[in-house]
C-alpha atoms as a PDB file:
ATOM      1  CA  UNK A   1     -12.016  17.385  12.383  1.00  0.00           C
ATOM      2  CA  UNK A   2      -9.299  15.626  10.648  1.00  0.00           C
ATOM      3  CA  UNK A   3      -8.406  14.016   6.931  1.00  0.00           C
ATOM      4  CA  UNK A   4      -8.288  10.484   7.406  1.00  0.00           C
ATOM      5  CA  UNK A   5      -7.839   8.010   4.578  1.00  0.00           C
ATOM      6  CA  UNK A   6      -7.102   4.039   4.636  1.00  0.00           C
ATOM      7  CA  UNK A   7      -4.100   1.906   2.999  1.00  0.00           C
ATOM      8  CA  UNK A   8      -2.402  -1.025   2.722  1.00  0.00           C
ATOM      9  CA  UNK A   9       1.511  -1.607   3.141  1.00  0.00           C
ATOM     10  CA  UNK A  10       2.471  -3.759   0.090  1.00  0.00           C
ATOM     11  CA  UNK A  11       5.815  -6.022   1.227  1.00  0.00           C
ATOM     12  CA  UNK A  12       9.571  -4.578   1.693  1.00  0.00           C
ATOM     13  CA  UNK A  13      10.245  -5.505  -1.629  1.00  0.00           C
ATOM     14  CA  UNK A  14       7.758  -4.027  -3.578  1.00  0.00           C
ATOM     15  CA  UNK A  15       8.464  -0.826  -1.520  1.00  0.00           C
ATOM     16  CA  UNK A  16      12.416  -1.070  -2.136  1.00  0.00           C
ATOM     17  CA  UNK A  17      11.318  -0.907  -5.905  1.00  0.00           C
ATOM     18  CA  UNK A  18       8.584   1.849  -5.543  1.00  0.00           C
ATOM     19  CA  UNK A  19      11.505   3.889  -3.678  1.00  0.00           C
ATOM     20  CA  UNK A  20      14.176   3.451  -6.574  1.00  0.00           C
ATOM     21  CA  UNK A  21      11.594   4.729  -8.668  1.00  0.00           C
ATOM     22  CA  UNK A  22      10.437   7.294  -6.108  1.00  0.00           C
ATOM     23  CA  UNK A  23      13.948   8.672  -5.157  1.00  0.00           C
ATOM     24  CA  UNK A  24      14.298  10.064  -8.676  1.00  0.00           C
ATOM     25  CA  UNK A  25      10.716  11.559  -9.587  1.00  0.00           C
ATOM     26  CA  UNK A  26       8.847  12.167  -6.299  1.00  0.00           C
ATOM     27  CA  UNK A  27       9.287  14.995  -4.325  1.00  0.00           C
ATOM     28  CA  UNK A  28       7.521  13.734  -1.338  1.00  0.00           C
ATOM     29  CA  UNK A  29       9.754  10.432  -1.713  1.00  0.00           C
ATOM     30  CA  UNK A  30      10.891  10.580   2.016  1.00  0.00           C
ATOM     31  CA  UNK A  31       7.281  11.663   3.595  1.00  0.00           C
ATOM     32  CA  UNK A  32       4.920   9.371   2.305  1.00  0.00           C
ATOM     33  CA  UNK A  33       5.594   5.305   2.534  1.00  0.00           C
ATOM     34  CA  UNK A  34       4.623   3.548  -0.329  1.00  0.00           C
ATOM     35  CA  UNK A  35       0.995   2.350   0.096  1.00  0.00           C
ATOM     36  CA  UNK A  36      -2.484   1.216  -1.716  1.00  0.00           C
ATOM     37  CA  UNK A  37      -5.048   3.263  -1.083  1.00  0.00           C
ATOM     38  CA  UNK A  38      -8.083   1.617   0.133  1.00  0.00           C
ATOM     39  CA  UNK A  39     -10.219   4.542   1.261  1.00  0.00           C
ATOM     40  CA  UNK A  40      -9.580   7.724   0.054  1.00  0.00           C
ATOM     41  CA  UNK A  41      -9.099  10.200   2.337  1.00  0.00           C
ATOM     42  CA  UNK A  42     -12.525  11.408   4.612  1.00  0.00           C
ATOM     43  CA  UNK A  43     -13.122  13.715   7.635  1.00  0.00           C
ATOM     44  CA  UNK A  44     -13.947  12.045  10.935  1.00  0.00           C
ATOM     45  CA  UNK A  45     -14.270  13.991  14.102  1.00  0.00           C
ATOM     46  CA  UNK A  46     -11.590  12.542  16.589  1.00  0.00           C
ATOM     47  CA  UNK A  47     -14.539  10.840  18.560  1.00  0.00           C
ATOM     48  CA  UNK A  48     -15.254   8.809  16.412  1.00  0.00           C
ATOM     49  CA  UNK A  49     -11.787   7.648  15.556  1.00  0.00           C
ATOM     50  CA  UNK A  50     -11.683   4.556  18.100  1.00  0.00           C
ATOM     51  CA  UNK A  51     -15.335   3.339  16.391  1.00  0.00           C
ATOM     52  CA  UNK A  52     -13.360   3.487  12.752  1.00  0.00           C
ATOM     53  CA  UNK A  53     -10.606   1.511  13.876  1.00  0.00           C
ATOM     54  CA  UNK A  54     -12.252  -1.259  15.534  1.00  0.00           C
ATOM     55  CA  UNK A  55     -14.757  -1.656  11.912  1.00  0.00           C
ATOM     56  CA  UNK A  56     -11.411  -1.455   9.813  1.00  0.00           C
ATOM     57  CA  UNK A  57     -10.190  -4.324  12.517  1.00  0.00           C
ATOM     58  CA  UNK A  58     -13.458  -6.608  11.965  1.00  0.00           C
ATOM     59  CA  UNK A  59     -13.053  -5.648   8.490  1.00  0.00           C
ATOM     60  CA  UNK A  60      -9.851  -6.996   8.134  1.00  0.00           C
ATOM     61  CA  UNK A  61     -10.035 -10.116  10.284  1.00  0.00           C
ATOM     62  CA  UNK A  62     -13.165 -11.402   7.847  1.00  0.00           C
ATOM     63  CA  UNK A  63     -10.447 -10.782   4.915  1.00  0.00           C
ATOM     64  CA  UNK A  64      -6.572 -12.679   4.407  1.00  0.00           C
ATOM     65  CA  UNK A  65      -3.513 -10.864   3.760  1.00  0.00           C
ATOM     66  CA  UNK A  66      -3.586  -8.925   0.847  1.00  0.00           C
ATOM     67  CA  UNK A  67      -2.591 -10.969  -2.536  1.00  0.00           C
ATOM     68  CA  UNK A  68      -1.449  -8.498  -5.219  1.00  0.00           C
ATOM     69  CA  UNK A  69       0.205  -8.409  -8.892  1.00  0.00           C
ATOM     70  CA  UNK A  70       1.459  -5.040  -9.601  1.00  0.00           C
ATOM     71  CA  UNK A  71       2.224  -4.826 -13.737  1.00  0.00           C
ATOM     72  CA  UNK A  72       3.376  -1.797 -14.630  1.00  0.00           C
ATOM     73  CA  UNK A  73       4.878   1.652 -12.899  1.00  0.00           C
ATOM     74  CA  UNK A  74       3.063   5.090 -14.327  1.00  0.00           C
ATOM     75  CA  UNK A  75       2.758   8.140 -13.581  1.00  0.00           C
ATOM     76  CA  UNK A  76       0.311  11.359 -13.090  1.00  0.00           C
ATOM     77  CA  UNK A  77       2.171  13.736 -14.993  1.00  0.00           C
ATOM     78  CA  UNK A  78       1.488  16.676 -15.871  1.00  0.00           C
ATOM     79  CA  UNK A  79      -1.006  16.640 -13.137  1.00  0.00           C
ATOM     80  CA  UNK A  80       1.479  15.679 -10.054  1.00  0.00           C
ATOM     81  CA  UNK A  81       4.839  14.112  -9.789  1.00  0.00           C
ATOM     82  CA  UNK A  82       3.336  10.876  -8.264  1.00  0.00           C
ATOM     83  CA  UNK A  83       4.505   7.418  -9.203  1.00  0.00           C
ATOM     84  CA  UNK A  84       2.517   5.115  -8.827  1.00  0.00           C
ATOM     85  CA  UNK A  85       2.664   0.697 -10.030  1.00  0.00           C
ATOM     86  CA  UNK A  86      -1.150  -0.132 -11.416  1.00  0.00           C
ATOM     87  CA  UNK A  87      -2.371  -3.028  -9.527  1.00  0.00           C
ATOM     88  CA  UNK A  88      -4.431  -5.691 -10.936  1.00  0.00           C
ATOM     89  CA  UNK A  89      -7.655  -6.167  -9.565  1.00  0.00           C
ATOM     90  CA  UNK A  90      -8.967  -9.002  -8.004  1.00  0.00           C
ATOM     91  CA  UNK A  91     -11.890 -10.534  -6.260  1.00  0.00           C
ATOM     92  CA  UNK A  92     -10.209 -10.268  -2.896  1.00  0.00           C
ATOM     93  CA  UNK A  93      -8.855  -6.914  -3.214  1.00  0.00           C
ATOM     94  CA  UNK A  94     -12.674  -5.153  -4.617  1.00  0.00           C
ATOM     95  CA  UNK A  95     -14.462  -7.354  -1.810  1.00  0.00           C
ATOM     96  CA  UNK A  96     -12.394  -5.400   0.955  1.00  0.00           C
ATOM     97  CA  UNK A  97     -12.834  -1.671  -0.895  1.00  0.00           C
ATOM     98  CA  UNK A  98     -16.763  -2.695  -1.286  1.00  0.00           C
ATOM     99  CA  UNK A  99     -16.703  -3.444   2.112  1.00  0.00           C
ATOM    100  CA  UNK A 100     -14.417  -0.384   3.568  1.00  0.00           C
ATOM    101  CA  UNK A 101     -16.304   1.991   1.221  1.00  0.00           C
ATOM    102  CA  UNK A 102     -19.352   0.710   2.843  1.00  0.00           C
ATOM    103  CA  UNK A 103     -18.575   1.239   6.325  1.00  0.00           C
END
């Protein structure tokens, strides 16, 4: 069995401004990409790994690219060191959790 968890790449530039945040207050600035999670992380045996992939991939062709509005940058401190920019929500972006959460 294996962690397994589902994200979205937001575009080059909102990464090159995550990372300028990132290079200064997270330690695990050069292993993790900056991402939004979509599915938090959850144990599939390897199996079934092809069968999750080809849902996420129906999933995603019912659903156009990703519009988001991130407003401010934040922080879980004390807890961790992550950084993090609060996205707005919108219709599009609960419709594919609902649906990924779902499945």
């Amino acid at each position: 069995m294996m962690k397994y968890g589902i994200v979205a790449f937001p575009s080059k530039k909102l990464q090159d401004i995550a990372n300028t945040y990132r290079k200064r207050y997270d330690s695990h600035y050069s292993k993790i990409t900056p991402h939004l999670t979509l599915k938090e992380a959850f144990v599939a045996e390897e199996n079934e790994i092809s069968h999750i992939s080809q849902t996420i991939a129906s999933i995603a062709e019912n659903h156009a690219p990703l519009n988001i509005h991130a407003s401010k940058v934040s922080s879980f401190f004390p807890t961790t060191n992550v950084i993090y920019f609060k996205v707005e929500p919108t219709d599009q972006l609960n419709k594919l959790q609902l649906e990924l959460q779902k499945n």
